[in-house]
Protein backbone atom coordinates (compact mmCIF):
# COMPACT_ATOMS: atom_id res chain seq x y z
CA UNK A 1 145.68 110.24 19.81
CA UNK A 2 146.59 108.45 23.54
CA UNK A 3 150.24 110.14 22.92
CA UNK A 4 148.03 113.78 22.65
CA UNK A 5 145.67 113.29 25.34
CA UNK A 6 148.80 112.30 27.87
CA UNK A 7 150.30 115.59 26.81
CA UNK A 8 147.42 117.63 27.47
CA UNK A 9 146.56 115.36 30.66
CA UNK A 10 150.33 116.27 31.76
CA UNK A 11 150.42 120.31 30.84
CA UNK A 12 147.02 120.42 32.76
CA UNK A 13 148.46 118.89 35.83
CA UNK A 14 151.74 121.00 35.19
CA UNK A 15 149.44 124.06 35.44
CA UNK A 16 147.65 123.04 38.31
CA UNK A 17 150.37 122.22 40.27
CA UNK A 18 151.75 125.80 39.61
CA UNK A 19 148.26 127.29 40.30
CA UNK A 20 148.63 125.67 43.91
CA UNK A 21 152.41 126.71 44.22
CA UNK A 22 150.88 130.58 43.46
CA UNK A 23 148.33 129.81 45.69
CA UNK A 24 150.45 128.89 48.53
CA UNK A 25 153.08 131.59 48.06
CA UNK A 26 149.60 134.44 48.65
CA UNK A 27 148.59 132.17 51.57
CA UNK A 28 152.26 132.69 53.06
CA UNK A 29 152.74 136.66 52.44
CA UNK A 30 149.21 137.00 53.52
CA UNK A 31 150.20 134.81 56.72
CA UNK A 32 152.94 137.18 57.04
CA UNK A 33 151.57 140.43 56.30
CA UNK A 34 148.71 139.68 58.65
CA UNK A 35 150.89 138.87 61.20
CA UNK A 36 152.82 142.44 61.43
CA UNK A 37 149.54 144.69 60.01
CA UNK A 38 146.51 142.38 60.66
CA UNK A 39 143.69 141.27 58.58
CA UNK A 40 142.70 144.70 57.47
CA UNK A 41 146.47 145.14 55.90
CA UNK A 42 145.87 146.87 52.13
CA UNK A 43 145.92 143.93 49.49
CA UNK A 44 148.55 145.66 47.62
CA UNK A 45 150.76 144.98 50.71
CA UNK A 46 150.33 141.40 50.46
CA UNK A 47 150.41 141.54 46.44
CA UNK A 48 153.83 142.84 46.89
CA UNK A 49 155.17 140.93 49.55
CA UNK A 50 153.72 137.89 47.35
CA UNK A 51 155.58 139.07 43.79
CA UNK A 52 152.05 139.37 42.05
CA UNK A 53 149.44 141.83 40.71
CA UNK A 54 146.48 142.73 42.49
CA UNK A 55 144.44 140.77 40.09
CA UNK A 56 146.10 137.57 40.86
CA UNK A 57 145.36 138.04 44.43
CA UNK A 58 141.78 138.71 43.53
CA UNK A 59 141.48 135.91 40.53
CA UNK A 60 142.06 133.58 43.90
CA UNK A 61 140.53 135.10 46.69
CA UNK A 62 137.67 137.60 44.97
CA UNK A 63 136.88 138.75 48.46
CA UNK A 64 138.56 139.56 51.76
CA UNK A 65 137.06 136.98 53.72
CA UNK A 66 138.17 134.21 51.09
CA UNK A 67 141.88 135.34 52.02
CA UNK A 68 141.11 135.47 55.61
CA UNK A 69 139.58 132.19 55.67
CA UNK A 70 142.15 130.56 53.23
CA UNK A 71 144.91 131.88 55.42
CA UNK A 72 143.15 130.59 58.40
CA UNK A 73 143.15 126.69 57.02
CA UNK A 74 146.41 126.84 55.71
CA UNK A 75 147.86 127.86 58.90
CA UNK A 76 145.54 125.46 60.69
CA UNK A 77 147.20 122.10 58.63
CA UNK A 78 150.50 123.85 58.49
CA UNK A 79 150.14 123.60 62.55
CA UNK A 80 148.91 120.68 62.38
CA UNK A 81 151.53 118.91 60.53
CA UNK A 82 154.15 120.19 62.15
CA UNK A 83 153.22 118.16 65.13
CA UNK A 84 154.23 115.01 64.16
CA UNK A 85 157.06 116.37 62.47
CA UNK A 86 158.78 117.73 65.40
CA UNK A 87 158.02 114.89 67.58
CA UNK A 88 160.13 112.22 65.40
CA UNK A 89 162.86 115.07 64.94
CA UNK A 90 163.18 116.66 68.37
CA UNK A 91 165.91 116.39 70.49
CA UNK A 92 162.71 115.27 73.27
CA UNK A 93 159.01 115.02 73.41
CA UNK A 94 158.75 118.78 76.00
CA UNK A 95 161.09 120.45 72.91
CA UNK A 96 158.70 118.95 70.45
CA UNK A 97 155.82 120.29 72.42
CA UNK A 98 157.86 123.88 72.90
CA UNK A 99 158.59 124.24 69.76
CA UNK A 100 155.01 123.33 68.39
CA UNK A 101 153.15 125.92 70.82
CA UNK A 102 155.73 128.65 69.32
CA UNK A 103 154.23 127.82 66.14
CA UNK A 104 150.67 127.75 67.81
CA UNK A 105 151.45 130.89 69.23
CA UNK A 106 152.62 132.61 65.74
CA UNK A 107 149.36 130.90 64.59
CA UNK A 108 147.13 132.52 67.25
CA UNK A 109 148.79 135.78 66.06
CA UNK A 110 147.90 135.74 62.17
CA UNK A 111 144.44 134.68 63.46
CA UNK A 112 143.91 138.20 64.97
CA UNK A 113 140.94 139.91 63.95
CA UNK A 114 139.60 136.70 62.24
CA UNK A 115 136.56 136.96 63.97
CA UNK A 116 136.15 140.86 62.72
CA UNK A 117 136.24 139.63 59.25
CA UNK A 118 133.81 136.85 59.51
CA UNK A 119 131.28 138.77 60.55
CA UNK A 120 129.39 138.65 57.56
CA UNK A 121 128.98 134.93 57.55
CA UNK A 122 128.84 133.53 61.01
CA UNK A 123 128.06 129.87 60.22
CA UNK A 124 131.47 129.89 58.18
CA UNK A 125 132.99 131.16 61.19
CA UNK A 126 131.81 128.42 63.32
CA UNK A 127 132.90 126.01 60.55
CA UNK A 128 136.25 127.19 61.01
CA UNK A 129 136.26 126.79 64.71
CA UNK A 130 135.57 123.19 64.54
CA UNK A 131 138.31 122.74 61.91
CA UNK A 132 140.64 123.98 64.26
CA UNK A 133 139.81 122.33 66.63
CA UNK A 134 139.25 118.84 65.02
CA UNK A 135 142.90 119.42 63.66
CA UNK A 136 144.71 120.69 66.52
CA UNK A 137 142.81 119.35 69.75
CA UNK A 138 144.87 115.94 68.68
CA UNK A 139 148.03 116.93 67.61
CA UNK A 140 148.73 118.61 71.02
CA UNK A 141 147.30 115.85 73.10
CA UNK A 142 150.10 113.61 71.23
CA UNK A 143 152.54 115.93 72.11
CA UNK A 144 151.17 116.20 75.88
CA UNK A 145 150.77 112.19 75.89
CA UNK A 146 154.75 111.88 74.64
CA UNK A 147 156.00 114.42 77.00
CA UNK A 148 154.44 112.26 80.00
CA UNK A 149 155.39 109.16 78.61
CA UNK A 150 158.79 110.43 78.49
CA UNK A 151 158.28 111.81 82.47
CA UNK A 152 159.03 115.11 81.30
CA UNK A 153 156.23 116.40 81.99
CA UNK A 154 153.29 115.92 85.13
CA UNK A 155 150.35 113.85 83.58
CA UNK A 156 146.64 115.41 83.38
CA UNK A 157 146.67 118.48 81.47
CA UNK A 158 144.25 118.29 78.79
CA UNK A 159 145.05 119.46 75.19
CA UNK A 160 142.05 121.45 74.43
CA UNK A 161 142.28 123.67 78.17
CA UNK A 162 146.38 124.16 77.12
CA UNK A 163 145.79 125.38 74.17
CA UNK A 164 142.84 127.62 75.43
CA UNK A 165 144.72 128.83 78.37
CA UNK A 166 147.78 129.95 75.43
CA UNK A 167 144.94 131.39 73.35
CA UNK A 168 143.84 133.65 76.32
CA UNK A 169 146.84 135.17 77.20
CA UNK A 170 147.90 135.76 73.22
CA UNK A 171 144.67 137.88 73.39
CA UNK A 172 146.48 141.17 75.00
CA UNK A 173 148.99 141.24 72.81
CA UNK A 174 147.66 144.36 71.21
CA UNK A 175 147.00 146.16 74.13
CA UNK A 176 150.60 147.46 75.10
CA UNK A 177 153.72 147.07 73.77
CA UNK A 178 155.03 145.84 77.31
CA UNK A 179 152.94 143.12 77.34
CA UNK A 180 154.79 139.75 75.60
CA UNK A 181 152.62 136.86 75.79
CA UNK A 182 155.44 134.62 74.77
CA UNK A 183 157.04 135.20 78.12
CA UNK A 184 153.67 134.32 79.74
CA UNK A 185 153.25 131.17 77.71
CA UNK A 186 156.84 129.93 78.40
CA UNK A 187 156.13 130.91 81.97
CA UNK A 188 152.98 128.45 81.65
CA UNK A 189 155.12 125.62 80.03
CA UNK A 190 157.31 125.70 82.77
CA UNK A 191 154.89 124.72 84.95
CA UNK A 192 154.01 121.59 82.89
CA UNK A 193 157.40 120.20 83.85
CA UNK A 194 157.90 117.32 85.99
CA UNK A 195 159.38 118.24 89.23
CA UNK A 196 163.10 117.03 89.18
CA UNK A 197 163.60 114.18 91.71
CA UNK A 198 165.51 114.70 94.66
């Protein structure tokens, strides 16, 4: 009997494990696909970019605001861990920080047209918000805090007005193809950097 039960108890967590692997490879070709056709993209677009059915999508998300809103989170504590991440491995606390707005930036991008979507339910919307910013508000100001610790960068930029001040200029990125916010934002970086001594 105890020898059964461990079997089942072990198949069961074999199968949810590969539930959450399935999960996570929608959540990254719906990342993607929202990235180059936006949050209105067809489903079968993301179904095949995924290697699944329709149904499958559906059977996980039954609604386009689940996927938007799933995407959104995992994107959110994919950012979020990077951070850290980047920090221990990076060559110095401003490449760290460079590296982690270009993945800010790319997440700023997928997020496009979130807002369109949520429409429906505006309360879940403002959840949202404060789970981004409970989870990313930090990890920058660690990455600001190291940069300044390192004298890389001039102290008393705040996290939160950074990564607004990125946010706003990743907002006219649809409105010409000559415009390239990433330019802007490295421009803006640039100016974080501690003046070199003379």
């Amino acid at each position: 009997m105890p020898r059964t039960s461990a079997t089942g108890d072990g198949a069961a967590r074999g199968k949810r494990a590969d539930a959450l692997r399935n999960q996570q490879t929608l959540l990254d070709a719906a990342a993607a696909v929202f990235v180059t056709s936006g949050v209105d993209a067809p489903i079968r677009e993301i179904a095949a970019r995924a290697g699944v059915g329709m149904g499958t999508i559906y059977r996980h998300f039954p609604t386009r605001a689940d996927l938007v809103v799933a995407v959104y989170r995992h994107q959110v504590e994919a950012c979020a861990e990077a951070g850290p991440t980047l920090l221990a491995e990076g060559d110095s606390p401003f490449a760290a920080l460079r590296q982690w707005v270009d993945l800010f930036v790319d997440f700023l991008v997928t997020k496009h047209g979130l807002a369109k979507a949520m429409q429906s339910d505006a309360s879940g919307f403002d959840a949202l918000l404060a789970h981004f910013q409970d989870r990313l508000v930090p990890v920058c100001a660690r990455l600001l805090d190291a940069a300044v610790e390192a004298g890389e960068i001039e102290p008393g930029t705040q996290a939160y007005e950074l990564m607004r001040g990125i946010g706003n200029l990743c907002i006219g990125r649809d409105s010409g193809p000559r415009y390239d916010p990433r330019r802007l934002v490295e421009l803006l970086l640039r100016g974080l950097r501690q003046p070199a001594s003379s």
